[in-house]
C-alpha atoms as a PDB file:
ATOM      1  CA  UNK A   1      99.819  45.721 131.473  1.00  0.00           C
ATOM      2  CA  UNK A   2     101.004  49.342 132.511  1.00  0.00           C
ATOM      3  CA  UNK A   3      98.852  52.410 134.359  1.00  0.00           C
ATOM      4  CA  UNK A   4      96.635  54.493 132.256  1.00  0.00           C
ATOM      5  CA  UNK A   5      98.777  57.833 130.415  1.00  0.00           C
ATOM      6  CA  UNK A   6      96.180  59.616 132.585  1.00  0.00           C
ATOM      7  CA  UNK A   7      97.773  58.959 136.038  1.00  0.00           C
ATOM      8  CA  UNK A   8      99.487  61.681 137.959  1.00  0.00           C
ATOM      9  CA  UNK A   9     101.538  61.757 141.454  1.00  0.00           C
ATOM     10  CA  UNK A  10     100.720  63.971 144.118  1.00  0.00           C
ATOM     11  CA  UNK A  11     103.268  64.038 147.140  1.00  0.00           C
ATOM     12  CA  UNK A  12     101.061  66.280 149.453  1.00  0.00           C
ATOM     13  CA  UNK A  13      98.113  65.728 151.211  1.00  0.00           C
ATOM     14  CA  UNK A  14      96.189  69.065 149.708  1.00  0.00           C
ATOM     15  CA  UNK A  15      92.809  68.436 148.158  1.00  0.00           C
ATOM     16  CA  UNK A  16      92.881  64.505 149.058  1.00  0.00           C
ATOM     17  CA  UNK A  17      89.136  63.224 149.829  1.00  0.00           C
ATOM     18  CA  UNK A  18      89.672  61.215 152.707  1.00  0.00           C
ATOM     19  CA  UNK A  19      86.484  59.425 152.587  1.00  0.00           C
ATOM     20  CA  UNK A  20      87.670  57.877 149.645  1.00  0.00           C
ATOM     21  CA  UNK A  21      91.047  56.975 150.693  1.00  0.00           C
ATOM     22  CA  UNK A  22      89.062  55.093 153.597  1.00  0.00           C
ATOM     23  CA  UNK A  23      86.966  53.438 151.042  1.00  0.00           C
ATOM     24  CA  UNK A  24      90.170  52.505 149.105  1.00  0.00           C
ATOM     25  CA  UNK A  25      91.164  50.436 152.536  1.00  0.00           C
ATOM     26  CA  UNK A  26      88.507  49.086 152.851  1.00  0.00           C
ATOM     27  CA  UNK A  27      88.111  47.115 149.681  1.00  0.00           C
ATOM     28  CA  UNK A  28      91.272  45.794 149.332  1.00  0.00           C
ATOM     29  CA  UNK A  29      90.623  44.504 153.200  1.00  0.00           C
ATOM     30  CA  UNK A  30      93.297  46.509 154.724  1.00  0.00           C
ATOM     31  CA  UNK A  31      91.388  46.873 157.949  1.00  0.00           C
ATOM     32  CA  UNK A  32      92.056  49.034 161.373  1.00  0.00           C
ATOM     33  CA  UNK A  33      92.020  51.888 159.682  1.00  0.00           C
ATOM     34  CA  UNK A  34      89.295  54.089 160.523  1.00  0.00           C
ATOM     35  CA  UNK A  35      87.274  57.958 160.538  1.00  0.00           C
ATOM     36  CA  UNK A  36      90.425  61.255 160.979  1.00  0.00           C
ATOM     37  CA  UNK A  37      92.584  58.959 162.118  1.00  0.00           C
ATOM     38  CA  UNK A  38      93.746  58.359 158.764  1.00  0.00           C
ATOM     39  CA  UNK A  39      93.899  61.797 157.606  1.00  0.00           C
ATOM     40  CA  UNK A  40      96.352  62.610 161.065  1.00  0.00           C
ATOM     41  CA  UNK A  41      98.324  59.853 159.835  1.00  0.00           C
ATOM     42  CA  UNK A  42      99.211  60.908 156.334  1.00  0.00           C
ATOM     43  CA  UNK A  43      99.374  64.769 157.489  1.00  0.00           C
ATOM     44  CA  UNK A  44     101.889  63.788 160.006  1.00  0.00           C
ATOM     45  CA  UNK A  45     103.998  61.166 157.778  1.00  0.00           C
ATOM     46  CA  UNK A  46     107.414  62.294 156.705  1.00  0.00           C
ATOM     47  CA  UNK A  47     106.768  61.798 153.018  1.00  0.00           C
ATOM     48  CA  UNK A  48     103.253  60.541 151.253  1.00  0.00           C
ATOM     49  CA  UNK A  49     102.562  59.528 147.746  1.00  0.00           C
ATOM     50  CA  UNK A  50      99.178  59.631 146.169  1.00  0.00           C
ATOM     51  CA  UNK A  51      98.035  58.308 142.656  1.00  0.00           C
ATOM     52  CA  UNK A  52      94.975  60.037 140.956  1.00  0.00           C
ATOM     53  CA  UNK A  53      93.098  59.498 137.450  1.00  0.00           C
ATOM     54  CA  UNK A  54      92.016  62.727 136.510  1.00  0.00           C
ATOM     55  CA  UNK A  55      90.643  63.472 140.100  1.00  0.00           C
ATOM     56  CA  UNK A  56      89.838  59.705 141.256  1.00  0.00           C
ATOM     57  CA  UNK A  57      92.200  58.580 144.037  1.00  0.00           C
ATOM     58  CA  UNK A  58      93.546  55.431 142.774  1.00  0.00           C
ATOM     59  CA  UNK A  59      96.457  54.844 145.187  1.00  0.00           C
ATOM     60  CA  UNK A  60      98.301  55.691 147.954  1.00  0.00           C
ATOM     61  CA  UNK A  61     101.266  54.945 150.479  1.00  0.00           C
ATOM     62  CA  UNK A  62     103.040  57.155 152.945  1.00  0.00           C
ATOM     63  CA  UNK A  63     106.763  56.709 155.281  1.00  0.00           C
ATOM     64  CA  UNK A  64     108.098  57.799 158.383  1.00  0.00           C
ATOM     65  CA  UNK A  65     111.653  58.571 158.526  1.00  0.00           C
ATOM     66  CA  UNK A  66     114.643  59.855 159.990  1.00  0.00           C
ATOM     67  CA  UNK A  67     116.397  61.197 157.035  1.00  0.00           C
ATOM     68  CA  UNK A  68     119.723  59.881 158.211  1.00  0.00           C
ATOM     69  CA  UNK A  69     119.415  56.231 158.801  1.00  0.00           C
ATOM     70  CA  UNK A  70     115.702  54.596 158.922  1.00  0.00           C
ATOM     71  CA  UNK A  71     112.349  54.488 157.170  1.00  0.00           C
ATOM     72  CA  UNK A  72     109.477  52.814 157.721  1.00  0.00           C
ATOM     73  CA  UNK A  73     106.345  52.158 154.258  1.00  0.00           C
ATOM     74  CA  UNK A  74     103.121  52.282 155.806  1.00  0.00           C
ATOM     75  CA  UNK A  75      99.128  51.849 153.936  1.00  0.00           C
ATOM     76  CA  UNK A  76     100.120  51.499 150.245  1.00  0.00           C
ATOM     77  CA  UNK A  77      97.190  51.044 148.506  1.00  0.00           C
ATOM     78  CA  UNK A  78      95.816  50.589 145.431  1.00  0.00           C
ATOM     79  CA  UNK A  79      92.218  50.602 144.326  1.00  0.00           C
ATOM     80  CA  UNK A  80      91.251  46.935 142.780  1.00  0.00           C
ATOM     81  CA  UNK A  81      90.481  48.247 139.646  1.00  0.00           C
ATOM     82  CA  UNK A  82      94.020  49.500 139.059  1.00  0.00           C
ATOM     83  CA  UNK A  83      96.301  45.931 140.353  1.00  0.00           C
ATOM     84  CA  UNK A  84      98.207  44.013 138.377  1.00  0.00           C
ATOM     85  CA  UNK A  85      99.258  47.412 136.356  1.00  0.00           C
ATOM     86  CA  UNK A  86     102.625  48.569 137.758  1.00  0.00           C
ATOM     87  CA  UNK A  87     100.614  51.142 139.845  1.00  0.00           C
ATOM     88  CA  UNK A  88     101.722  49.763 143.076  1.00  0.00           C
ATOM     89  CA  UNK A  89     105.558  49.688 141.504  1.00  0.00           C
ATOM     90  CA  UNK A  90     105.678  52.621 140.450  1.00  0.00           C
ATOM     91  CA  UNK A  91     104.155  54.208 144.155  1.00  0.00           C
ATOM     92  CA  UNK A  92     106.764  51.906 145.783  1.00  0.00           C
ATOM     93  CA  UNK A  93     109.407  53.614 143.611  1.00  0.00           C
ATOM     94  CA  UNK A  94     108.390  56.764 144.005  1.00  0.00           C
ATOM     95  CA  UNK A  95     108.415  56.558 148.126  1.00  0.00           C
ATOM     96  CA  UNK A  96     112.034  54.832 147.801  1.00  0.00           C
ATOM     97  CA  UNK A  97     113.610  56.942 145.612  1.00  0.00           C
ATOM     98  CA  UNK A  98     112.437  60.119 147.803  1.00  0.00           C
ATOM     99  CA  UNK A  99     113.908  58.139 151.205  1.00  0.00           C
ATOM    100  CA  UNK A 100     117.578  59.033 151.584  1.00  0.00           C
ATOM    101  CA  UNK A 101     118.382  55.989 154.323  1.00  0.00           C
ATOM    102  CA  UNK A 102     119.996  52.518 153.893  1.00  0.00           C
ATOM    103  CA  UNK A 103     117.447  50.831 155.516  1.00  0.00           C
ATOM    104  CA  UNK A 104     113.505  50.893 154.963  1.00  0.00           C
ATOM    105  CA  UNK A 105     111.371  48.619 156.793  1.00  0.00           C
ATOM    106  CA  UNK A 106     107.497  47.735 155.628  1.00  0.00           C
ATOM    107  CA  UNK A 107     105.215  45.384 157.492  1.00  0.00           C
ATOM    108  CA  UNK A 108     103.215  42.974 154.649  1.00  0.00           C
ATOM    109  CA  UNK A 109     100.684  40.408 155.379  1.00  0.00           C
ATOM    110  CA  UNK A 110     101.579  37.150 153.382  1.00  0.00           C
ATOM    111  CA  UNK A 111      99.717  37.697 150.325  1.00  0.00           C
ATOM    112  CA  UNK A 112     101.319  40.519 149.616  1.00  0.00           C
ATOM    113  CA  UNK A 113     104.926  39.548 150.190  1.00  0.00           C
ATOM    114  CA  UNK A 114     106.028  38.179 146.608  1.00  0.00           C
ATOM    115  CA  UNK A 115     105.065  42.167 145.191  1.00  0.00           C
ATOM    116  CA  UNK A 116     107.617  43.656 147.977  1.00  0.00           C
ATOM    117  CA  UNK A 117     110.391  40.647 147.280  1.00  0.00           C
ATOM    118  CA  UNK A 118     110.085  41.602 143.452  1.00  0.00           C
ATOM    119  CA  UNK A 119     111.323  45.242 144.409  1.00  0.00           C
ATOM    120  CA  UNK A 120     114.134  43.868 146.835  1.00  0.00           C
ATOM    121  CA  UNK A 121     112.426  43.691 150.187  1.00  0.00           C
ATOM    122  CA  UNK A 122     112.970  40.351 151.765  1.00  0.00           C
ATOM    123  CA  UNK A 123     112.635  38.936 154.917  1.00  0.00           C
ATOM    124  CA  UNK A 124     114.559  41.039 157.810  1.00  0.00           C
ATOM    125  CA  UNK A 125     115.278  38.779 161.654  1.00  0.00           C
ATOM    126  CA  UNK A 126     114.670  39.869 164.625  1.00  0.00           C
ATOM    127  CA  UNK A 127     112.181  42.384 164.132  1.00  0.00           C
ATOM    128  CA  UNK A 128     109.839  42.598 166.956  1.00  0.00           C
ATOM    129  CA  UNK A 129     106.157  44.108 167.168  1.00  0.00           C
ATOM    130  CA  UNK A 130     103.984  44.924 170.728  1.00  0.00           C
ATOM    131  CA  UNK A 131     100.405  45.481 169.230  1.00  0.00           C
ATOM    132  CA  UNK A 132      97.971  47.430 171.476  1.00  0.00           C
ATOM    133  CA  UNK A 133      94.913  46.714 169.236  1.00  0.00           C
ATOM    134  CA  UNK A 134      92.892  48.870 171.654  1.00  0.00           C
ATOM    135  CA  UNK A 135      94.652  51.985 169.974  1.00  0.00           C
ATOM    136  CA  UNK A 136      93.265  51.212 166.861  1.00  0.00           C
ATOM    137  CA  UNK A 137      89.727  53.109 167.654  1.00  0.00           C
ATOM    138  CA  UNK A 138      89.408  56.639 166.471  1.00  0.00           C
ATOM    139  CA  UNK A 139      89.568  58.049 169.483  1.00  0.00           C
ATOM    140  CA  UNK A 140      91.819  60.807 169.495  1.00  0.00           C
ATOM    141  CA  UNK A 141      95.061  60.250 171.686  1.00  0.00           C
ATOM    142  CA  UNK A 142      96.737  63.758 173.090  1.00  0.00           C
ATOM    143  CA  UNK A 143      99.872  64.257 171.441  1.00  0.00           C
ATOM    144  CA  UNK A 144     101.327  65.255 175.343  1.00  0.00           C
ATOM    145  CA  UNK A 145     100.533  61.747 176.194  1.00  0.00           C
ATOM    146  CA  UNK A 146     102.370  60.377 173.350  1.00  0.00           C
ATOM    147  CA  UNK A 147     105.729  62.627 173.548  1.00  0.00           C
ATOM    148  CA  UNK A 148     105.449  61.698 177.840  1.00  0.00           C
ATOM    149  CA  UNK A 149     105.807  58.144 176.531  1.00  0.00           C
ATOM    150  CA  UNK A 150     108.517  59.004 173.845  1.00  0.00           C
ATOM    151  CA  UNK A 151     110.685  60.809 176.772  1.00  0.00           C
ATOM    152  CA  UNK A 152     109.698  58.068 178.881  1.00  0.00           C
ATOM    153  CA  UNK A 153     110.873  55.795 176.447  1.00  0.00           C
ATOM    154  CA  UNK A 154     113.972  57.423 175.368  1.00  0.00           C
ATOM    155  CA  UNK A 155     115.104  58.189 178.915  1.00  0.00           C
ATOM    156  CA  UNK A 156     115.408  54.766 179.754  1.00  0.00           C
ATOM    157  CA  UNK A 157     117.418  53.701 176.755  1.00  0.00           C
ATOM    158  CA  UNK A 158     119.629  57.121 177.586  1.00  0.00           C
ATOM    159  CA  UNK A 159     119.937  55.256 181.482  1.00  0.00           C
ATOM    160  CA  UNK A 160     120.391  51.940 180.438  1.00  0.00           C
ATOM    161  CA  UNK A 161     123.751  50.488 179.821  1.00  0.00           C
ATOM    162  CA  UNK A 162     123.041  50.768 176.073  1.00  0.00           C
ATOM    163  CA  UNK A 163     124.858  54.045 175.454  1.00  0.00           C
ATOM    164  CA  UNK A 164     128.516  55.196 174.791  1.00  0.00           C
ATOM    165  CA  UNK A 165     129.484  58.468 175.416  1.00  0.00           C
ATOM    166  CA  UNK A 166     125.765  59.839 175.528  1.00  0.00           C
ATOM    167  CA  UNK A 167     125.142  58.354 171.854  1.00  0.00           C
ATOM    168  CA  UNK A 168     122.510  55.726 171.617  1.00  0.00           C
ATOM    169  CA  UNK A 169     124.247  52.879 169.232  1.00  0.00           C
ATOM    170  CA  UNK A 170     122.007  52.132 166.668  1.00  0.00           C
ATOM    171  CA  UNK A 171     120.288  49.229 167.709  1.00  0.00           C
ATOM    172  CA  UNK A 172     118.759  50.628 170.351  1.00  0.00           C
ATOM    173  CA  UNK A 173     117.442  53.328 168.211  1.00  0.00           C
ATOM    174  CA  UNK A 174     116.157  51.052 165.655  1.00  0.00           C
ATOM    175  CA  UNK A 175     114.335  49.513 168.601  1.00  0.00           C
ATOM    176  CA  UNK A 176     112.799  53.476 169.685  1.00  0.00           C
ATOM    177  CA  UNK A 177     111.445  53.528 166.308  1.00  0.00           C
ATOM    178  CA  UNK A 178     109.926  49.741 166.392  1.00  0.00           C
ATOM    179  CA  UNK A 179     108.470  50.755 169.941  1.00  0.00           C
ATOM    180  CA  UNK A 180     107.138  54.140 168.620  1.00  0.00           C
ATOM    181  CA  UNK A 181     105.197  52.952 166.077  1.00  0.00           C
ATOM    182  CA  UNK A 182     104.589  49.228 166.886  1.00  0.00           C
ATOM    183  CA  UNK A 183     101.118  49.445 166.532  1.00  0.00           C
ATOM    184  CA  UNK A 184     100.827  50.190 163.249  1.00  0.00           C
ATOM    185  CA  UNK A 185      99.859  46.330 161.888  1.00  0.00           C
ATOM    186  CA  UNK A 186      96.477  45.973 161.224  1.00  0.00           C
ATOM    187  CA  UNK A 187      94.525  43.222 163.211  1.00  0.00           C
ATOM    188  CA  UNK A 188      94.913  39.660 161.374  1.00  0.00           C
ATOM    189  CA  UNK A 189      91.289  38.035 160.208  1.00  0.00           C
ATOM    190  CA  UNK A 190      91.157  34.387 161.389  1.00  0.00           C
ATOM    191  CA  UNK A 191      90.753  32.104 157.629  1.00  0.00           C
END
């Protein structure tokens, strides 16, 4: 099956109805996500891709990146009515081929993992998570409290004996990135 002729990309977040983008999560059971929070997370995403049929939001997905080295897929949805088409492909594509790193990290719940394997994802070792599930509420968190714990964060690793020369190697930075956005997982339903 392929995507209705009618579908068009949008790589901005201009004229995007955010209500319905939370509606999208929530009935495909991608949960955590909640009120502006979403909004401030696409607007503040490196690069964001959203599918719409005629006007209907119909899809969506949105990285963080360095633009040298790392990216990270976050929330790519699709609405129900549009799976099994190539839809979710063709967004995947479309974020990848707009990501100019070697490596791109996505976190996907089990169900979901035979999709990502089909477009060359696979299982990565040694990747670590610390999940503050408190953080998850829409409570808006002062962006001076986040960049203190960012300089906080990358002091230490600049202090520690994991540098050469003043570079950070890039483990460690790899492990900055994990840290800074660690709590991006939604919280796991018990079956």
């Amino acid at each position: 099956m392929s995507y209705p002729d009618t579908l068009q990309f949008q790589f901005d977040n201009q004229g995007i109805d955010w209500q319905h983008l939370l509606q999208l999560f929530k009935v495909t059971n991608m949960g955590g996500r909640e009120g502006d929070k979403v909004r401030r997370a696409f607007e503040k995403s490196n690069l964001v891709c959203f599918a719409k049929d005629k006007l209907q939001l119909v899809g969506a997905g949105r990285a963080l990146t360095d633009g040298e080295y790392h990216a990270t897929i976050y929330d790519v949805v699709v609405d129900p009515n549009y799976q099994r088409q190539g839809l979710g492909s063709r967004l995947m594509t479309e974020l990848l081929a707009r990501l100019p790193v070697w490596r791109v990290l996505l976190v996907a719940d089990p169900q979901v993992q035979p999709f990502y394997r089909r477009l060359g994802f696979e299982s990565y070792g040694g990747v670590m998570a610390r999940c503050d599930r408190s953080k998850l509420s829409s409570i808006p968190r002062s962006g001076a409290v986040v960049w203190r714990n960012w300089s906080s964060a990358v002091s230490s690793a600049y202090s520690s004996s994991q540098t050469r020369h003043g570079q950070l190697d890039n483990e460690t930075k790899l492990l900055l990135i994990r840290r800074l956005y660690s709590c991006a997982m939604p919280a796991r339903r018990e079956r």
